[in-house]
C-alpha atoms as a PDB file:
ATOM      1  CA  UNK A   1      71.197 156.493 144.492  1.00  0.00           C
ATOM      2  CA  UNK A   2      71.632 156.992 140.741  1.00  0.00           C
ATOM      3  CA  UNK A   3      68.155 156.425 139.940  1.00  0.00           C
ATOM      4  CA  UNK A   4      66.591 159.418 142.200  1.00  0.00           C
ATOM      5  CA  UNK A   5      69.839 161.951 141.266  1.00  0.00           C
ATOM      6  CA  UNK A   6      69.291 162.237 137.912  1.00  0.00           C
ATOM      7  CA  UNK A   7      65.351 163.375 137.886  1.00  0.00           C
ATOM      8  CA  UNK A   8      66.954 165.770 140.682  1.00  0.00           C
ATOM      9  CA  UNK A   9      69.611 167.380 138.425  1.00  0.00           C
ATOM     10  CA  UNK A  10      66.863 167.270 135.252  1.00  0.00           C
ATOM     11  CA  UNK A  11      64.139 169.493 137.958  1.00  0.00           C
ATOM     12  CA  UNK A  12      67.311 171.865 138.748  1.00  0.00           C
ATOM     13  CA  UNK A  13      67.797 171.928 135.244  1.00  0.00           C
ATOM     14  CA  UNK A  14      64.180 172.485 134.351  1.00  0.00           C
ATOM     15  CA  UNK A  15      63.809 175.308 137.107  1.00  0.00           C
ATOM     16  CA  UNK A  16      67.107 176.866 135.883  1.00  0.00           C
ATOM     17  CA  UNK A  17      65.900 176.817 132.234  1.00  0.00           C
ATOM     18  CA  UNK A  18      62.118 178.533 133.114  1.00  0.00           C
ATOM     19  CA  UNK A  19      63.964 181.089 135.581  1.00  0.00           C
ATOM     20  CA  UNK A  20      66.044 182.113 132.518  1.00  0.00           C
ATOM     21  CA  UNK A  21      63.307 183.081 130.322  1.00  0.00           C
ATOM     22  CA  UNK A  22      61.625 184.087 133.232  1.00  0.00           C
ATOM     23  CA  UNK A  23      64.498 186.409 133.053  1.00  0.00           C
ATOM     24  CA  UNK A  24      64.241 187.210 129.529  1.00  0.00           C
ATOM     25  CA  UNK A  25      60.375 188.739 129.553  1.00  0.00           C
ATOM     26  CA  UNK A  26      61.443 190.720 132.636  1.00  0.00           C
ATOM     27  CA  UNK A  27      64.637 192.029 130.757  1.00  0.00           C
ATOM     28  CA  UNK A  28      61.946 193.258 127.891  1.00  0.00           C
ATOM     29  CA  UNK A  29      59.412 194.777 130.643  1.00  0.00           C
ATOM     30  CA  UNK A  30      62.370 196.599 132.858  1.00  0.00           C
ATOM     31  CA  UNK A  31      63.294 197.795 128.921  1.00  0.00           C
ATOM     32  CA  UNK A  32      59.944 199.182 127.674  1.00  0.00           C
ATOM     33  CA  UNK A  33      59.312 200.878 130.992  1.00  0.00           C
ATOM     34  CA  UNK A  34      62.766 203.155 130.711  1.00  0.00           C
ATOM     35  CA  UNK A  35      61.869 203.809 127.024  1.00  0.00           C
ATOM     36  CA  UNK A  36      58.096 204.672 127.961  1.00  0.00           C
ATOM     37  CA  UNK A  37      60.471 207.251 130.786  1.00  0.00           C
ATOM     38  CA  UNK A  38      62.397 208.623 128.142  1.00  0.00           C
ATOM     39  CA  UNK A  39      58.812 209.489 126.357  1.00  0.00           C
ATOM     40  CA  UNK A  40      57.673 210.943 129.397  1.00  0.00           C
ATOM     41  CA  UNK A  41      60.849 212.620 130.007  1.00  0.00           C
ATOM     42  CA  UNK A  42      60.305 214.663 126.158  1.00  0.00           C
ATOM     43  CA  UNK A  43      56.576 215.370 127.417  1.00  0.00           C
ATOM     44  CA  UNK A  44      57.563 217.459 130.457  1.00  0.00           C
ATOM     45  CA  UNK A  45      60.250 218.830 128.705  1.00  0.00           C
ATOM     46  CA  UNK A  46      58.607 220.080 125.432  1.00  0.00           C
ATOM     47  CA  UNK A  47      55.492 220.948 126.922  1.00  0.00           C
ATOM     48  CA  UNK A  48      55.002 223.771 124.604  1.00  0.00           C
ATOM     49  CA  UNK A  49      54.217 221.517 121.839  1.00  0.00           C
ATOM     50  CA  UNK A  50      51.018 220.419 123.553  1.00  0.00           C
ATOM     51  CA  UNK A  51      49.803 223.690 123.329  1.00  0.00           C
ATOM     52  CA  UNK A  52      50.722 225.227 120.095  1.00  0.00           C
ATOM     53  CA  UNK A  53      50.239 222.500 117.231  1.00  0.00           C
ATOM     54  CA  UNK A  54      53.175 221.758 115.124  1.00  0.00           C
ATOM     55  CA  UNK A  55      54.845 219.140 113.009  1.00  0.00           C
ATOM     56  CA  UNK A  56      56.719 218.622 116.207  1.00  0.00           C
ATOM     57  CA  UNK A  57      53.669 217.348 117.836  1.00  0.00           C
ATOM     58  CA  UNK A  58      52.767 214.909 115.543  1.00  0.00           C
ATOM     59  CA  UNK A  59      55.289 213.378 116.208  1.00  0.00           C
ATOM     60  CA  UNK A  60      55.923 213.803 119.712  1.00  0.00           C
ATOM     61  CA  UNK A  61      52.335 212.004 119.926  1.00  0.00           C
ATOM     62  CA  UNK A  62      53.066 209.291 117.546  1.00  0.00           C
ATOM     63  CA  UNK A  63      56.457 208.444 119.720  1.00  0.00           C
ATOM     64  CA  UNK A  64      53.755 208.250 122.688  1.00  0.00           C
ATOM     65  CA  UNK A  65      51.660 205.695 121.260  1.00  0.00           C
ATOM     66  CA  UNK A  66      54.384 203.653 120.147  1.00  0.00           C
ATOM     67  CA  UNK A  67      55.814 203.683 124.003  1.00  0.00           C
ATOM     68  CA  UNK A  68      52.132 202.652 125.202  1.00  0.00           C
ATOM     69  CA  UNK A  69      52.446 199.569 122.657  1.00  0.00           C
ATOM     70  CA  UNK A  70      55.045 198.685 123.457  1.00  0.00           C
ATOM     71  CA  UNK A  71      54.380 198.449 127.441  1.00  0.00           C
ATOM     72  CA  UNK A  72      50.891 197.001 126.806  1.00  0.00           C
ATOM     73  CA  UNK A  73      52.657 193.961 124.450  1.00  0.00           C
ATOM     74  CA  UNK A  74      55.129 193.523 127.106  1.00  0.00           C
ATOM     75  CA  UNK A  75      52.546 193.393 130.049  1.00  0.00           C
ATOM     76  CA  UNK A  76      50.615 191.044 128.344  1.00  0.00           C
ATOM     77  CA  UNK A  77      53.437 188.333 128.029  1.00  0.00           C
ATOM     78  CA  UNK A  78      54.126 188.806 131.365  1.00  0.00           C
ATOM     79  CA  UNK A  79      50.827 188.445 132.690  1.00  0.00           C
ATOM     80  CA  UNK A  80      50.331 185.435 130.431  1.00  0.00           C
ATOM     81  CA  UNK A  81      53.748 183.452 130.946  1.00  0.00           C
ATOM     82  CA  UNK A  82      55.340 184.284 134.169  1.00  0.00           C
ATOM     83  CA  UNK A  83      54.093 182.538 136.792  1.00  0.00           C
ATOM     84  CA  UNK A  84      53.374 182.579 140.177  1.00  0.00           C
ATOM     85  CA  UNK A  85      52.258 186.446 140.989  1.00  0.00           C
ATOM     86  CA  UNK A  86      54.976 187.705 142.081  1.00  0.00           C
ATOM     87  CA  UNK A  87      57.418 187.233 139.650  1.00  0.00           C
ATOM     88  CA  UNK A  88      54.880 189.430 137.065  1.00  0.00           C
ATOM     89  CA  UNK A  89      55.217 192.003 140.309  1.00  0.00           C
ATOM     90  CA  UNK A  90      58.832 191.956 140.289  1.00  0.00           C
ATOM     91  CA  UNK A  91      58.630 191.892 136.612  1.00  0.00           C
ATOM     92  CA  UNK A  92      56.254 195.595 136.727  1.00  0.00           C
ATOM     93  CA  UNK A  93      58.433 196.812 139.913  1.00  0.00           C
ATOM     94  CA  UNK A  94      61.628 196.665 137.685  1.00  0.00           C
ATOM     95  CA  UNK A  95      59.956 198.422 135.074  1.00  0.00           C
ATOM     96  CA  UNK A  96      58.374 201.049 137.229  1.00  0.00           C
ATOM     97  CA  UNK A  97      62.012 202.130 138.873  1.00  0.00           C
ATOM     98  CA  UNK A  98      63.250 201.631 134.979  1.00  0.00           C
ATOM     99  CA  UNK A  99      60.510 204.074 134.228  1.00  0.00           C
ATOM    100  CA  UNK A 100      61.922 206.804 136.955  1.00  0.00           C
ATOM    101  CA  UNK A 101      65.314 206.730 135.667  1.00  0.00           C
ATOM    102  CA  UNK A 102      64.196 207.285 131.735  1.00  0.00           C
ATOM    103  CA  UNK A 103      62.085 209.920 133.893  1.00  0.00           C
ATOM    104  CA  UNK A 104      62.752 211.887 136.727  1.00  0.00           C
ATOM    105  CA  UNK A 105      62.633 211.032 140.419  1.00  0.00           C
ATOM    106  CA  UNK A 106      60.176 213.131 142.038  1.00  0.00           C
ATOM    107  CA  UNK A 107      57.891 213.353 144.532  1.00  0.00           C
ATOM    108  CA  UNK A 108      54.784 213.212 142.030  1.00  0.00           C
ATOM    109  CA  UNK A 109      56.645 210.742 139.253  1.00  0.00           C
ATOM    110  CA  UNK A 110      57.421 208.731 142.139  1.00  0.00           C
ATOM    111  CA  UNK A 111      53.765 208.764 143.351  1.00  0.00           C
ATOM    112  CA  UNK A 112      52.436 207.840 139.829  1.00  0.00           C
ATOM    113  CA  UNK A 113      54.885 205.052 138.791  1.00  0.00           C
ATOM    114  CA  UNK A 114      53.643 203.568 142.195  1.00  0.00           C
ATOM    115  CA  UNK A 115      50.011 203.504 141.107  1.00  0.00           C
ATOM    116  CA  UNK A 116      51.723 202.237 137.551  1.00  0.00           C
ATOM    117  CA  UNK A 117      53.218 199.321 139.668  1.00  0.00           C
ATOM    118  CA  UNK A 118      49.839 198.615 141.579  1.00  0.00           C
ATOM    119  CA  UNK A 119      47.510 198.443 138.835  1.00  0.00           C
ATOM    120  CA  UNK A 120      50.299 196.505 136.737  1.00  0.00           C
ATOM    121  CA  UNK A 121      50.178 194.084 139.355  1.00  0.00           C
ATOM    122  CA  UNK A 122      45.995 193.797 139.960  1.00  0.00           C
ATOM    123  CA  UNK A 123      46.181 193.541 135.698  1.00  0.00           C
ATOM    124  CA  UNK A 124      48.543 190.687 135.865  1.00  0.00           C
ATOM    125  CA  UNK A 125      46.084 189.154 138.618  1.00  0.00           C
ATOM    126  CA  UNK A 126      43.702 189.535 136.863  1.00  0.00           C
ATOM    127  CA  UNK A 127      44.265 188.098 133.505  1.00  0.00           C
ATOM    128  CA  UNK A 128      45.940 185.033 135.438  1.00  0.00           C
ATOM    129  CA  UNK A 129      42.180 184.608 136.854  1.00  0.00           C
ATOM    130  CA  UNK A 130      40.772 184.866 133.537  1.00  0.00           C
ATOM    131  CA  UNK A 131      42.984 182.532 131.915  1.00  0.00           C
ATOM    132  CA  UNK A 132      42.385 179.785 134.756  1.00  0.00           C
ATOM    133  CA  UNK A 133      38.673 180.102 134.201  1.00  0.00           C
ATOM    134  CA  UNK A 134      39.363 179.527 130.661  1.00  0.00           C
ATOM    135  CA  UNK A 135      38.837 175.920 129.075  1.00  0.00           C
ATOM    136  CA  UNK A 136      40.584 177.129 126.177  1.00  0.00           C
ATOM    137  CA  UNK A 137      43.630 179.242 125.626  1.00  0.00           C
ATOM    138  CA  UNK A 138      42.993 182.757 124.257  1.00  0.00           C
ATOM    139  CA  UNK A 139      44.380 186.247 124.945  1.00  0.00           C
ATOM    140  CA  UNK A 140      40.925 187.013 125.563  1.00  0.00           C
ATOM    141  CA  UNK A 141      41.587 187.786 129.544  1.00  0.00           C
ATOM    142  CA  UNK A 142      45.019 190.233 128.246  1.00  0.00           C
ATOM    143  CA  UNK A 143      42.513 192.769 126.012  1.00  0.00           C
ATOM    144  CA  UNK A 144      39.614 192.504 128.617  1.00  0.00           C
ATOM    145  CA  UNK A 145      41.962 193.963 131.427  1.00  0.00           C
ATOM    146  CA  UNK A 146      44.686 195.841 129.041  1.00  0.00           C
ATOM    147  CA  UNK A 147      42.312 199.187 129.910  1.00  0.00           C
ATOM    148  CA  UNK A 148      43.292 199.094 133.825  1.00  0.00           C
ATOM    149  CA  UNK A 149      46.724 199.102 132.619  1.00  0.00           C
ATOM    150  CA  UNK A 150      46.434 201.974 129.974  1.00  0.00           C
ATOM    151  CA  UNK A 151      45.167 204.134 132.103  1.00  0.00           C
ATOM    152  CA  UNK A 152      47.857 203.986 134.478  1.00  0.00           C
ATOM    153  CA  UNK A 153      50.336 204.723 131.336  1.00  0.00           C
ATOM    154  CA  UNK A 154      48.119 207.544 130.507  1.00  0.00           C
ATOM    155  CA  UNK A 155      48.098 209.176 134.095  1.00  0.00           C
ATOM    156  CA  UNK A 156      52.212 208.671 134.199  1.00  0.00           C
ATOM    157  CA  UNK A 157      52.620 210.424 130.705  1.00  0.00           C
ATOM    158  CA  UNK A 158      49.817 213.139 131.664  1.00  0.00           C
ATOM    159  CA  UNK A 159      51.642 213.584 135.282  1.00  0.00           C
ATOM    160  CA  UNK A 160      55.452 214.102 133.104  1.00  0.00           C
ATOM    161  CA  UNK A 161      53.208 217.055 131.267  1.00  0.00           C
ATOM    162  CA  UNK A 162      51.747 218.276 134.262  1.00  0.00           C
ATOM    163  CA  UNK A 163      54.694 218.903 135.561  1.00  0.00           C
ATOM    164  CA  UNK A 164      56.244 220.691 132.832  1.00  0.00           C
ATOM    165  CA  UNK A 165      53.643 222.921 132.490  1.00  0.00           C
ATOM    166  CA  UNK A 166      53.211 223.630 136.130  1.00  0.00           C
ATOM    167  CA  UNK A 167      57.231 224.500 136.355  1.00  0.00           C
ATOM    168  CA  UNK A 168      56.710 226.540 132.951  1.00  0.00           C
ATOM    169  CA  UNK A 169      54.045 228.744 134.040  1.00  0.00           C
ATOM    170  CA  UNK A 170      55.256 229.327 137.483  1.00  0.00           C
ATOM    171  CA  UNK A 171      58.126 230.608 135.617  1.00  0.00           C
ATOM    172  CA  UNK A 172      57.315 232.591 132.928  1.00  0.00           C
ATOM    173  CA  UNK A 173      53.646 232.884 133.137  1.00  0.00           C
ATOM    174  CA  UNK A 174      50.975 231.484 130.817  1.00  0.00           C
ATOM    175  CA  UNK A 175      50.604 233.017 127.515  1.00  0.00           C
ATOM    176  CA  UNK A 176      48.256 232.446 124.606  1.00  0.00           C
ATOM    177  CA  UNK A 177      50.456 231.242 121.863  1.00  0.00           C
ATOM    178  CA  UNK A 178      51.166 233.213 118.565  1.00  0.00           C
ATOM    179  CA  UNK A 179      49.889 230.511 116.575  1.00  0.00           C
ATOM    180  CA  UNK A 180      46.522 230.307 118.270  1.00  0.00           C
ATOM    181  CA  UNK A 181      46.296 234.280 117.893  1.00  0.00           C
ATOM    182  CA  UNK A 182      46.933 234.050 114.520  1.00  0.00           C
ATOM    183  CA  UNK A 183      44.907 231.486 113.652  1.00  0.00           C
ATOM    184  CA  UNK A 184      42.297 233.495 115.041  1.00  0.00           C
ATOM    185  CA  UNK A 185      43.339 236.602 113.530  1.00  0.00           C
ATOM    186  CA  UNK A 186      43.903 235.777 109.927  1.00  0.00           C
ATOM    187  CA  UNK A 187      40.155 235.274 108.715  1.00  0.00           C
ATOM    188  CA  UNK A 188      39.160 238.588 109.741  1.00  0.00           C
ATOM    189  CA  UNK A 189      42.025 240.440 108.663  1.00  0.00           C
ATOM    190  CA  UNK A 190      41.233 239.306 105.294  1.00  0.00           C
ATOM    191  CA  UNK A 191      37.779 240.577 105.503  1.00  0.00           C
ATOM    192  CA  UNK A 192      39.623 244.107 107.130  1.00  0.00           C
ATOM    193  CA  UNK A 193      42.105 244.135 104.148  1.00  0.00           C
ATOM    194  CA  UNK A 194      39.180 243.632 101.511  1.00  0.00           C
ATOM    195  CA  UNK A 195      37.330 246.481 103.189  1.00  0.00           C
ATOM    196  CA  UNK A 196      39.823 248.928 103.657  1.00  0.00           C
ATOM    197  CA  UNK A 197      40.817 251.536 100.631  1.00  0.00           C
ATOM    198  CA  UNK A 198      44.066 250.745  98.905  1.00  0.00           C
ATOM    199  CA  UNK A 199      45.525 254.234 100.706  1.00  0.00           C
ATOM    200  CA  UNK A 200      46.994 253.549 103.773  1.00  0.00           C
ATOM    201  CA  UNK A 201      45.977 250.118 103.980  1.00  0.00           C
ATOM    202  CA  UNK A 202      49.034 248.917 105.510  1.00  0.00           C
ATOM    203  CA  UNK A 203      49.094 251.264 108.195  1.00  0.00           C
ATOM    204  CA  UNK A 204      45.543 250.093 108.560  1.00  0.00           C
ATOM    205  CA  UNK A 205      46.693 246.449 108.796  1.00  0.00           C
ATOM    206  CA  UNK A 206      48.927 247.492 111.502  1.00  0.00           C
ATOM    207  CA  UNK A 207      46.638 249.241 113.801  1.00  0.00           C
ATOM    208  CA  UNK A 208      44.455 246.472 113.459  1.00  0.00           C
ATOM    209  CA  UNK A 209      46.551 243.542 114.397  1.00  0.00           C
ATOM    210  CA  UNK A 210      47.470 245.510 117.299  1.00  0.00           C
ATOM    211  CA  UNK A 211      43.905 246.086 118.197  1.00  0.00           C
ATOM    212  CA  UNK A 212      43.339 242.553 117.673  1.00  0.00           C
ATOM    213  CA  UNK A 213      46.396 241.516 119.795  1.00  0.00           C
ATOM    214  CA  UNK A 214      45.115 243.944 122.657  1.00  0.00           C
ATOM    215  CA  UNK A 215      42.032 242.901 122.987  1.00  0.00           C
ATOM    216  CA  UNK A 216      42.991 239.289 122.882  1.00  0.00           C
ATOM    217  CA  UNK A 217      45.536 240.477 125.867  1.00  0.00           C
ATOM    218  CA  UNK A 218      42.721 241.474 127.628  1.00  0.00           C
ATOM    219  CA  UNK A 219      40.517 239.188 127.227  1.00  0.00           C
ATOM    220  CA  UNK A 220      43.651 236.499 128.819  1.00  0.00           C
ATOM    221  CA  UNK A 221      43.880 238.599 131.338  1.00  0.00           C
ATOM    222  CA  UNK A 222      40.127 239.144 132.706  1.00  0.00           C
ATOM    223  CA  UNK A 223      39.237 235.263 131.740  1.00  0.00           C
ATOM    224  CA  UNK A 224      41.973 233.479 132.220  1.00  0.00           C
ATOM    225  CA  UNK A 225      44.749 234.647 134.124  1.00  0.00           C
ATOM    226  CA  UNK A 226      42.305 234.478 137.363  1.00  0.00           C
ATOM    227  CA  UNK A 227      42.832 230.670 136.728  1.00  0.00           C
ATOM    228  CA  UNK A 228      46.334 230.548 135.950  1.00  0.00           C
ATOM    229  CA  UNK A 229      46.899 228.453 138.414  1.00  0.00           C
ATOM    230  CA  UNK A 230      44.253 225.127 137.695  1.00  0.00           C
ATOM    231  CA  UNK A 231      46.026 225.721 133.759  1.00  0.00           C
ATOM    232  CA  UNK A 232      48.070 223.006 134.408  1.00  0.00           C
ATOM    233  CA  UNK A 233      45.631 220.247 135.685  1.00  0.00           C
ATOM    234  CA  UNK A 234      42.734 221.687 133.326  1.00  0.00           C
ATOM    235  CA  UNK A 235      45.489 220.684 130.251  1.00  0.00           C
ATOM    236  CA  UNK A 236      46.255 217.546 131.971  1.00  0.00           C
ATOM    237  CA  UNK A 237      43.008 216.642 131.653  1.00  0.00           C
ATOM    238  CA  UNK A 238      42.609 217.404 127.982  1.00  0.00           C
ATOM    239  CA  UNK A 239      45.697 215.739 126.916  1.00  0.00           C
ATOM    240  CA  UNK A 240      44.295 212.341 129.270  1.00  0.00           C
ATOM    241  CA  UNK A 241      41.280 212.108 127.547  1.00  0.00           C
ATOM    242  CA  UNK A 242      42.853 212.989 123.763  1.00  0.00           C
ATOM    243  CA  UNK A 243      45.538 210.177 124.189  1.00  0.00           C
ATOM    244  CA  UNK A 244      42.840 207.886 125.744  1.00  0.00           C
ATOM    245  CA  UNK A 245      40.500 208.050 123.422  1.00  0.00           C
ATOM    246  CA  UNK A 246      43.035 207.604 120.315  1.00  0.00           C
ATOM    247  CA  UNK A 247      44.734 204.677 122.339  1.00  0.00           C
ATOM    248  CA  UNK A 248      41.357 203.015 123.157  1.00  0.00           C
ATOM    249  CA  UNK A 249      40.949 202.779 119.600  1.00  0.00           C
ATOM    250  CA  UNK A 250      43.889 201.033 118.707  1.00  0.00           C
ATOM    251  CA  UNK A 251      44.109 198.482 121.406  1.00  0.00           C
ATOM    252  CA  UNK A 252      43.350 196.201 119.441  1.00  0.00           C
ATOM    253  CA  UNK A 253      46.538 196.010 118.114  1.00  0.00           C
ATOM    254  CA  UNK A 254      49.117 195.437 121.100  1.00  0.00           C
ATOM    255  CA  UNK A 255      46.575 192.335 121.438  1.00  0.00           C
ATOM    256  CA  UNK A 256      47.477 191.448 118.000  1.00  0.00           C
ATOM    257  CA  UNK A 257      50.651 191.338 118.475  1.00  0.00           C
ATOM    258  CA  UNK A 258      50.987 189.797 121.546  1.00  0.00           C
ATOM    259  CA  UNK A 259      48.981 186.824 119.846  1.00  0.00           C
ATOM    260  CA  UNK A 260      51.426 186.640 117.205  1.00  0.00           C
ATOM    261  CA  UNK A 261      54.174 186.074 120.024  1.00  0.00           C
ATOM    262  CA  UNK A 262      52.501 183.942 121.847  1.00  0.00           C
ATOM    263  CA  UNK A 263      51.974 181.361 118.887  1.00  0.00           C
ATOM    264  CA  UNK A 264      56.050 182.505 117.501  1.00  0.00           C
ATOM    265  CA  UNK A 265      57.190 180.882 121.469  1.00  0.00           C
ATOM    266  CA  UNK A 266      54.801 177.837 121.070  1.00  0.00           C
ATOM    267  CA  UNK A 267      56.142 176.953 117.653  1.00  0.00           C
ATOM    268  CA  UNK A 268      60.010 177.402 119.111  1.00  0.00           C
ATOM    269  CA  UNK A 269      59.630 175.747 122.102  1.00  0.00           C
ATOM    270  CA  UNK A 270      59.842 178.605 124.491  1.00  0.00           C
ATOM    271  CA  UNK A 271      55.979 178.418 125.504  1.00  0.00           C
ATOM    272  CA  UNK A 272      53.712 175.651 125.705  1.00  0.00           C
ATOM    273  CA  UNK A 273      50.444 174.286 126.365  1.00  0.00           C
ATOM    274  CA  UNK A 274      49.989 172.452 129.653  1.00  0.00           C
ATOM    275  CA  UNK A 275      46.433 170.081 128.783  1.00  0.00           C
ATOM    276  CA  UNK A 276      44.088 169.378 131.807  1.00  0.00           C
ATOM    277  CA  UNK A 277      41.901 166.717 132.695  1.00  0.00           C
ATOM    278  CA  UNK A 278      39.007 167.996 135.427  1.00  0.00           C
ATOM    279  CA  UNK A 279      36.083 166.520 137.340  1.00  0.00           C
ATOM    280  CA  UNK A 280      33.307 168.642 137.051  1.00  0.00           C
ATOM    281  CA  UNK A 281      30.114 168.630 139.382  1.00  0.00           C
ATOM    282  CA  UNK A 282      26.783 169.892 137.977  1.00  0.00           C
ATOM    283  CA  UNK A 283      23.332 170.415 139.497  1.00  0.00           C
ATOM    284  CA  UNK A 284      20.438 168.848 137.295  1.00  0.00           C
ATOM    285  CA  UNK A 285      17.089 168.110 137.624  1.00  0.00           C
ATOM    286  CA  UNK A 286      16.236 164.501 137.107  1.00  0.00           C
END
């Protein structure tokens, strides 16, 4: 009796030990998803900033990239460490209704943090594949299917500002900004000013940026207020392909640093390598 009880109590103890760090990546998943909601929460709500440049941007954008790290880093030690499946989907559900609640809970944030959940999912499946294929470990598989998953951050962040610009012009109407008008303005008015004789100039100055501000009214209104209402998806759009193509450039570093973890939980003890011995059949002329 004593001889089978203890290999029982050191496989509960085993089970108990990977279900706790288990628990610990899913903790860190569940985490970056509400603080990649909070991000998308600041999108929708300062959706001016995406159309007038600013300091504010900047950094707005910067704060965006860091959230998309930081979900790509933790995805990757998910889909590398937790096995089978389904505890990687558990792992992306959690973070998905973590996501909502950094968020909002709407009909369309709902809709897009379930296509978050299903492509987390088919990216977890399929760097599990990859590594199984793989006669060596490397986090080869993780940066070959990262770009499934970064889209679906890109669509959830774009969605936030789709809807904050939707609810925005609905309620006060689309406007060029000053900034853009001004920017626009300022090169000819110093080829007006340079033209125009020193008496009355300023009066001249006047009735030209009014001029200029009329006809820039007009122009909104016969181009682009016809369209007001495909603004919103048209700057979705623009904003998906701006952040993807920054992103796509520096994916190579979530990679990194998910490499760098990796070989940190090897050399504790958290993570290990598991060595296989397998029969192979080949078909050779003889």
């Amino acid at each position: 009796m004593e001889i089978g009880y203890k290999p029982t109590i050191e496989r509960i103890s085993a089970e108990m030990n990977r279900w706790a760090k288990n628990f610990i990546f899913i903790i860190l998943m569940t985490g970056a998803g509400y603080f990649f909601g909070t991000i998308c929460k600041q999108i929708g709500e300062f959706d001016q900033l995406l159309i007038a440049p600013s300091i504010e941007l900047l950094y707005l954008l910067l704060w965006i990239l860091l959230s998309l790290g930081l979900m790509l880093i933790c995805a990757g030690l998910v889909a590398a460490l937790l096995r089978p499946l389904w505890v990687s989907a558990i792992a992306f559900l959690l973070s998905g209704l973590a996501m909502l609640l950094g968020w909002q809970v709407t009909v369309v944030s709902g809709v897009l943090t379930f296509v978050f959940v299903l492509l987390g999912v088919g990216y977890a499946s399929n760097v599990m594949r990859g590594l199984e294929k793989q006669i060596d470990f490397t986090v080869r598989p993780i940066s070959q299917n990262q770009n499934i998953l970064l889209i679906g951050l890109i669509l959830v962040a774009c969605g936030s500002f789709y809807i904050g610009i939707r609810e925005s012009i609905a309620r006060e109407g689309f406007t060029i900004p000053d900034r853009y008008i001004e920017f626009l303005m300022e090169p000819m008015e110093k080829q007006f000013v340079l033209r125009a004789p020193e008496e009355g100039r300023q009066e001249m100055v006047i009735e030209f940026r009014e001029e200029f501000q009329s006809f820039m009214d007009g122009f909104f209104d016969q181009t682009l207020k016809p369209y007001e209402q495909y603004l919103p998806l048209i700057l979705s759009g623009g904003l998906f392909f701006s952040i993807y193509t920054v992103s796509g450039l520096l994916t190579w570093i979530p990679t990194l640093f998910v490499q760098a973890i990796l070989t940190l939980l090897t050399s504790i003890g958290i993570a290990k390598y598991d060595f296989e011995t397998r029969e192979v059949r080949r078909l050779t002329m003889e």
